[in-house]
Protein backbone atom coordinates (compact mmCIF):
# COMPACT_ATOMS: atom_id res chain seq x y z
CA UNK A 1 131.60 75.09 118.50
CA UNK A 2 132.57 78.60 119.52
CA UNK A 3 129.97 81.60 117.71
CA UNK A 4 133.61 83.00 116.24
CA UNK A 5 133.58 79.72 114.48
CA UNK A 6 130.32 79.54 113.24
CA UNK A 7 130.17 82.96 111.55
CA UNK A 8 133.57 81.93 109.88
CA UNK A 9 132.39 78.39 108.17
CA UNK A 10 129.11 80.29 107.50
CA UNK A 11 131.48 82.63 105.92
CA UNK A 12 133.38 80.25 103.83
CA UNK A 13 130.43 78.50 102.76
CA UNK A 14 128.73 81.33 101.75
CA UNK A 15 132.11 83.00 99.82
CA UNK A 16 131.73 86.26 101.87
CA UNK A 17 134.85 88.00 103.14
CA UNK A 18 135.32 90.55 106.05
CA UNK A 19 134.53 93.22 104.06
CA UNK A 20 131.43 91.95 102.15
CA UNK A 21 130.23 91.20 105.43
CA UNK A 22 130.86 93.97 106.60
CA UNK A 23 129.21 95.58 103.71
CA UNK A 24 126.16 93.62 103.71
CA UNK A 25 125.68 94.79 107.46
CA UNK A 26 125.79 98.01 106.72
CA UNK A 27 129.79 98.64 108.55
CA UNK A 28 132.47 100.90 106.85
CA UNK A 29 135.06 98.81 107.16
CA UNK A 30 136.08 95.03 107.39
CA UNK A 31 137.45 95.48 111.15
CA UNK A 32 133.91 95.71 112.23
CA UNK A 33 133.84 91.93 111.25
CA UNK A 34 137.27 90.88 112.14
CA UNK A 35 137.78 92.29 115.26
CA UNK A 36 134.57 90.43 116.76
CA UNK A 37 136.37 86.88 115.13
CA UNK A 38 139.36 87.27 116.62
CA UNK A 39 138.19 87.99 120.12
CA UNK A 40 139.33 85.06 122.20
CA UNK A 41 136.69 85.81 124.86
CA UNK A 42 134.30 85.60 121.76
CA UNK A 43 131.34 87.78 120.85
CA UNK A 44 128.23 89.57 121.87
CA UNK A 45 125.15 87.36 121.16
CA UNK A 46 123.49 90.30 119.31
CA UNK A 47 126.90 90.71 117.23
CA UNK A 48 126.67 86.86 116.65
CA UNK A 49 122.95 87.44 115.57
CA UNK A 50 123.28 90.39 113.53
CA UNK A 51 126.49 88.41 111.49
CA UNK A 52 124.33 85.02 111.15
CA UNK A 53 121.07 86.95 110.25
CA UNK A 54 123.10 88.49 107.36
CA UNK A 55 123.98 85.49 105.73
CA UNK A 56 120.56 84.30 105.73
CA UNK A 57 121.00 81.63 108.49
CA UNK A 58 119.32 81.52 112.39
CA UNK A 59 119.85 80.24 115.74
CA UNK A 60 117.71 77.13 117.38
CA UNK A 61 117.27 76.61 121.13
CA UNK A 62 115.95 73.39 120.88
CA UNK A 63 115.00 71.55 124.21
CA UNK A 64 116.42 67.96 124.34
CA UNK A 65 113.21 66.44 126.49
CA UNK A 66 110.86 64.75 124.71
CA UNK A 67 109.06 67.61 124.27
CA UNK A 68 111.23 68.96 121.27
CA UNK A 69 110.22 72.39 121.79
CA UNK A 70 111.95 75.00 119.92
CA UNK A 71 112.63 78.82 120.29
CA UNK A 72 114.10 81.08 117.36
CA UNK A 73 116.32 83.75 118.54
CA UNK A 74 116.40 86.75 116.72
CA UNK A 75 118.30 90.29 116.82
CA UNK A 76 114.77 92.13 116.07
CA UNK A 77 113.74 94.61 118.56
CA UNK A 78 110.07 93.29 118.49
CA UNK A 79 109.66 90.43 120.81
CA UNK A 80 108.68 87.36 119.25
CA UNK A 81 107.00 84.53 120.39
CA UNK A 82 108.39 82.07 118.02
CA UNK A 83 107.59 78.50 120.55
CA UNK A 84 107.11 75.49 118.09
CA UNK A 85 106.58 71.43 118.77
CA UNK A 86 108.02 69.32 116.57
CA UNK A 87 106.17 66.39 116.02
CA UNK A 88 107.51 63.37 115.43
């Protein structure tokens, strides 16, 4: 699934339109939201995190070795070291 996607069934789940996103991020106007979705080339990852981050949601790297380590990214400008095992 493409990041345009994502942010738009996060969107529908979460009932917010372009322009309450756009609100809620702090933007002027709904375009800041739309024009990002409709970009066939897709999105910036910090765009994609600063959208995703807004609705209360996060992205998982999650290594698919045994291991099962995973890494949170986030759109903060302090570096986190946020390296986890699962264990199962």
């Amino acid at each position: 699934m493409k990041p345009n996607e994502i942010v738009k069934n996060i969107m529908k789940l979460r009932g917010f339109s372009n322009a309450s996103l756009a609100s809620k991020l702090g933007k002027s106007t709904a375009s800041a939201v739309s024009n990002p979705l409709s970009r066939e080339n897709g999105m910036r990852i910090d765009t994609f995190l600063e959208m995703i981050e807004a609705m209360d949601c996060e992205v998982i790297v999650k290594s698919r070795l045994k291991d099962k380590i995973e890494w949170k990214i986030t759109n903060h400008k302090e570096v986190e070291n946020n390296v986890h095992q699962q264990s199962n």
